[in-house]
Protein backbone atom coordinates (compact mmCIF):
# COMPACT_ATOMS: atom_id res chain seq x y z
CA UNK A 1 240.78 218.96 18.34
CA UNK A 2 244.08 217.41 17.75
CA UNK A 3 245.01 213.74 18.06
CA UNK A 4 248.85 212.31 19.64
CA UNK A 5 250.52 209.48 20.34
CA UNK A 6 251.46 209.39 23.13
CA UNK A 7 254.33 206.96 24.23
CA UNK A 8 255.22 205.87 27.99
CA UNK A 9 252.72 205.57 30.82
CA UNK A 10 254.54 206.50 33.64
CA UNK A 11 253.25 209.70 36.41
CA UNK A 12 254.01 212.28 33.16
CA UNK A 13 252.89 210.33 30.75
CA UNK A 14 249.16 209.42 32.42
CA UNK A 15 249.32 213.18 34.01
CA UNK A 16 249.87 214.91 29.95
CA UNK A 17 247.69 212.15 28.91
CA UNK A 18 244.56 213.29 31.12
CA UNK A 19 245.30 217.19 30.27
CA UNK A 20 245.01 216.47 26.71
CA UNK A 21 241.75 214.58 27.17
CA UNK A 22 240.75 217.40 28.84
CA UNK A 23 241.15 219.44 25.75
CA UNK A 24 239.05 217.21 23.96
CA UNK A 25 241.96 215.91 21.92
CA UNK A 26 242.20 212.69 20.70
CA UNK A 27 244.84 210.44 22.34
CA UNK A 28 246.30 207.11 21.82
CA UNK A 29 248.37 205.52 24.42
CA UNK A 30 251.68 202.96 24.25
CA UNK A 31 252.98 201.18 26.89
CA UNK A 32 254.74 197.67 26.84
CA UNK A 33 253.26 197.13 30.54
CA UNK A 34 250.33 195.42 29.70
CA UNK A 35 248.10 195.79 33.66
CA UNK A 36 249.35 199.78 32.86
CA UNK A 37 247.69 200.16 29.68
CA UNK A 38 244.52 197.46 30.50
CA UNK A 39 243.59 200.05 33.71
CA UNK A 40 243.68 203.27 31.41
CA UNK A 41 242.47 201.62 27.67
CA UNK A 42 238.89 202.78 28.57
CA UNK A 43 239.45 206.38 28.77
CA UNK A 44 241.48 206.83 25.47
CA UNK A 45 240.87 207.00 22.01
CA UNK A 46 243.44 203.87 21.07
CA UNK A 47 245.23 202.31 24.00
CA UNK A 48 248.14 199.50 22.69
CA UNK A 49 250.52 197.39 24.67
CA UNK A 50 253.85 197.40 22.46
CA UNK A 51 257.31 197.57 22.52
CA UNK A 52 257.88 200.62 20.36
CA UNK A 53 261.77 200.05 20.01
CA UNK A 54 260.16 197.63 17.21
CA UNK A 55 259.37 199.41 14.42
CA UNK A 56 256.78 197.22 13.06
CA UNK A 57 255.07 197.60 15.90
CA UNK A 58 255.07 201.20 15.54
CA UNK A 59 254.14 200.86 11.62
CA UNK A 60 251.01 199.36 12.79
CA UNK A 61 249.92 202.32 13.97
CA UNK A 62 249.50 204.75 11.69
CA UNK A 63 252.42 207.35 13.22
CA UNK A 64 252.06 209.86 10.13
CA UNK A 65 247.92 210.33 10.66
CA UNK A 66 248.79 212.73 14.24
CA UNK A 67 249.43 215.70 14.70
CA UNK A 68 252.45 215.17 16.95
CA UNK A 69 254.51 212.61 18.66
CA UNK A 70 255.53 212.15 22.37
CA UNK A 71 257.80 210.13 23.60
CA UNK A 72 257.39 210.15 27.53
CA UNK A 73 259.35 207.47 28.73
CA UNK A 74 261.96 208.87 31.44
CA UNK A 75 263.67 205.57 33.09
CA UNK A 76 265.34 203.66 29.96
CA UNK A 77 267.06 206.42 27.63
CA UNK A 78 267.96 204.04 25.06
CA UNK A 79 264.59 202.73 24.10
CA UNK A 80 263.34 206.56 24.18
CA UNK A 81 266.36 207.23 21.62
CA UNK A 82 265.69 204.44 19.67
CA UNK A 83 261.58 205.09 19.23
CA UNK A 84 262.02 208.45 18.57
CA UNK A 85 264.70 207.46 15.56
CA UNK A 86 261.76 204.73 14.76
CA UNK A 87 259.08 207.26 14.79
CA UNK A 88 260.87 209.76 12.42
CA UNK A 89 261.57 206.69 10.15
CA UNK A 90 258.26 206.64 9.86
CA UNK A 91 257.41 210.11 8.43
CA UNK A 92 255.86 211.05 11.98
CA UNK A 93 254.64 214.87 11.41
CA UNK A 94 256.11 215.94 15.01
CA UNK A 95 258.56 213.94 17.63
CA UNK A 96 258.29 215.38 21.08
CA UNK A 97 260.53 213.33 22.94
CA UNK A 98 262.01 213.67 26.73
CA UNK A 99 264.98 214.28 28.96
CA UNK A 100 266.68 214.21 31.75
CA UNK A 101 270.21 215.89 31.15
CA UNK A 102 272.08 218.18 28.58
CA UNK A 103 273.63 215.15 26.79
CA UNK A 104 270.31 213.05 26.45
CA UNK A 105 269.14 216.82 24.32
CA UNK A 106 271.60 216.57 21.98
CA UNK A 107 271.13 213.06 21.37
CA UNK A 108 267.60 212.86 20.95
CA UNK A 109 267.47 215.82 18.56
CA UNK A 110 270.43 214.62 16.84
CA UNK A 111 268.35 210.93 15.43
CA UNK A 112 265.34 213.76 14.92
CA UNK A 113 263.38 215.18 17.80
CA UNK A 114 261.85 218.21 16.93
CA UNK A 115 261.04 219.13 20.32
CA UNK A 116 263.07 218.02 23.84
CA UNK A 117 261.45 218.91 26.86
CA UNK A 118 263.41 218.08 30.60
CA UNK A 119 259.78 218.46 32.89
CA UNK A 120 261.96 217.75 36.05
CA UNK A 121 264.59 220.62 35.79
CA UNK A 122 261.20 222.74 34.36
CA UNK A 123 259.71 221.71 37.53
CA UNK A 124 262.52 222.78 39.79
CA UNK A 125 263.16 225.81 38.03
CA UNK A 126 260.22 227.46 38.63
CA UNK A 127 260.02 226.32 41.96
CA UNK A 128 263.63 227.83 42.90
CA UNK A 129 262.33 231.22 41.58
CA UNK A 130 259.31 231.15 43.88
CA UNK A 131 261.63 229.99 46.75
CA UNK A 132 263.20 233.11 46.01
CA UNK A 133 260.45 235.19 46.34
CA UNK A 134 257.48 235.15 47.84
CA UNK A 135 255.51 237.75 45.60
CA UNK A 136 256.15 234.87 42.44
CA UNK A 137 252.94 233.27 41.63
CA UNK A 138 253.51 231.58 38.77
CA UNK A 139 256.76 231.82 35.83
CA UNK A 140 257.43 230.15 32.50
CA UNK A 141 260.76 230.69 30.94
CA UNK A 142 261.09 231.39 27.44
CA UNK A 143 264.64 231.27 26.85
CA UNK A 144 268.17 231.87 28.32
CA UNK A 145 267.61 235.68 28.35
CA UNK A 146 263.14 236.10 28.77
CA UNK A 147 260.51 234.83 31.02
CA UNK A 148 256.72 235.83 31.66
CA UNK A 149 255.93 235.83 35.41
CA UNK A 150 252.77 236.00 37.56
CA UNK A 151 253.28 238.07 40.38
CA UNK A 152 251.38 239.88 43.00
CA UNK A 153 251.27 243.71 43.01
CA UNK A 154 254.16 245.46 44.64
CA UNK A 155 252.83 246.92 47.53
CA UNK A 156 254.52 250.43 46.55
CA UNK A 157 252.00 250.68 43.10
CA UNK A 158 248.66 249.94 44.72
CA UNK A 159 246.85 253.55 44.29
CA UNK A 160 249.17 254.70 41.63
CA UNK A 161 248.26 255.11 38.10
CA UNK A 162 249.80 252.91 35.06
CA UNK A 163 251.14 255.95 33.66
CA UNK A 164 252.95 256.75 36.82
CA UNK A 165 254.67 254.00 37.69
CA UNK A 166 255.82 253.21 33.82
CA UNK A 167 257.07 249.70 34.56
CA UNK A 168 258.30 249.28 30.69
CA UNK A 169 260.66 252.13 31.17
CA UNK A 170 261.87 251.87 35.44
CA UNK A 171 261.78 248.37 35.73
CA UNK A 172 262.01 247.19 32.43
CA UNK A 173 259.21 245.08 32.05
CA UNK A 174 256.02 244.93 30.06
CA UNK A 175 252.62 243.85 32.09
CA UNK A 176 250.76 241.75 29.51
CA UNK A 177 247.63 242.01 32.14
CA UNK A 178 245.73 242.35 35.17
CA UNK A 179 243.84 239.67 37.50
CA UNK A 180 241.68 240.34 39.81
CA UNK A 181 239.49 237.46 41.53
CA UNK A 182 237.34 236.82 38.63
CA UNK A 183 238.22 239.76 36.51
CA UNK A 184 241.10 239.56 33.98
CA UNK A 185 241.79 242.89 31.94
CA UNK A 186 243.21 242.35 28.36
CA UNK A 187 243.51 245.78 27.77
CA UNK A 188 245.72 248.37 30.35
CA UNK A 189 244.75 252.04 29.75
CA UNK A 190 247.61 254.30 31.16
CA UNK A 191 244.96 255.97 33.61
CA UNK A 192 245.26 252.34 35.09
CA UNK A 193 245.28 252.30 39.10
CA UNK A 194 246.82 249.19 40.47
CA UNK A 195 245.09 247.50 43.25
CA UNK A 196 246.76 245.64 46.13
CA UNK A 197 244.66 242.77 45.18
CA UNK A 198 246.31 242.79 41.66
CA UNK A 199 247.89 240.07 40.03
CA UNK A 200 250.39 240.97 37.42
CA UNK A 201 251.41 239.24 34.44
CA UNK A 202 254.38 240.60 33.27
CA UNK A 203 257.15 239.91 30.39
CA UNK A 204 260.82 240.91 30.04
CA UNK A 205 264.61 239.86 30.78
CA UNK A 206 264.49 237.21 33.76
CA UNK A 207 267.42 238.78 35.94
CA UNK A 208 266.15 242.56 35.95
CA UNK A 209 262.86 241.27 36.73
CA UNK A 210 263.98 238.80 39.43
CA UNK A 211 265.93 241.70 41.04
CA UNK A 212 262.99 244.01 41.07
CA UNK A 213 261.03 240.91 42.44
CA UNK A 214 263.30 240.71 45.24
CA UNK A 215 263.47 244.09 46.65
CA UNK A 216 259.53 244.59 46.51
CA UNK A 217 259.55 241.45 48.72
């Protein structure tokens, strides 16, 4: 269990602040609407109406005692620049703060973000690569140059053996496993035969893989 403060109560905000309950992390919320924060206080750990652009507001709560920092506010840059400045100030552990464009990056990392996330251009990111193909099921980007996708079997592997088709080598790609309904195989022996029903969940540079995507489509 891990405990954040979690800053802005807007769709992302209450949306990350629900998954994180889920996890059975502890969470207090920060919001200077007051009717926002008096409709969600009951299902949080700490719930706080404060501007946070004050940092003796922010003093008062304890910022170095979690385990990270999250700045969620997306419609007023300048007060998300400023608390994340306040919350460093204040010895906080981790600053996850967010963003909207390049330039509102390098700012917040420049007064101390450790962490900028942009869930909008995440969001339509992943959606333009499964616009692009209809065998994407899911796809996280790791950087300018890897990604790990989710994608259905290519209908010319079903029946053929791991060994056989030797993705790593053709294609370029590792598969990091199997689904099946239900079944999800951590382990690929290269006696492996693929399945039509097969989801794969595979690893390697985005373009090559994206390519390969495309022509299986």
């Amino acid at each position: 269990m891990k405990s954040f403060l979690l800053i802005g109560l807007g769709k992302f905000g209450r949306t990350l602040g629900q998954r994180l309950l889920g996890f059975g992390d502890e969470v207090t919320v920060v919001d200077k609407d007051e009717d926002i924060v008096n409709s969600l206080a009951p299902r949080y750990t700490n719930a706080f109406i404060a501007n946070c652009m004050n940092i003796d507001n922010l003093r008062e709560m304890d910022v170095p005692s979690y385990d990270a920092c999250i700045v969620a506010i997306s419609d007023d840059f300048q007060a998300s620049l400023e608390i994340t400045a306040n919350l460093k100030d204040l010895k906080a552990k981790r600053v996850i703060s967010r963003a909207a464009t390049e330039i509102q990056n390098k700012f917040l990392l420049r007064v101390g973000a450790d962490e900028v996330i942009y869930p909008d251009r995440d969001i339509a990111e992943k959606l333009a690569v499964r616009l692009n193909s209809t065998n994407v099921i899911n796809y996280i980007d790791l950087d300018a140059d890897f990604s790990i996708f989710e994608i259905a079997c290519p209908r010319k592997w079903a029946g053929h053996k791991l060994i056989d088709v030797n993705p790593r080598k053709k294609y370029g790609m590792n598969i990091l496993t199997v689904k099946n309904g239900d079944q999800v195989l951590y382990t690929l022996e290269p006696d492996y035969v693929f399945h039509a029903e097969d989801q794969l969940v595979v690893f390697g540079k985005t373009d090559p893989i994206m390519k390969f995507i495309n022509k299986t489509n």
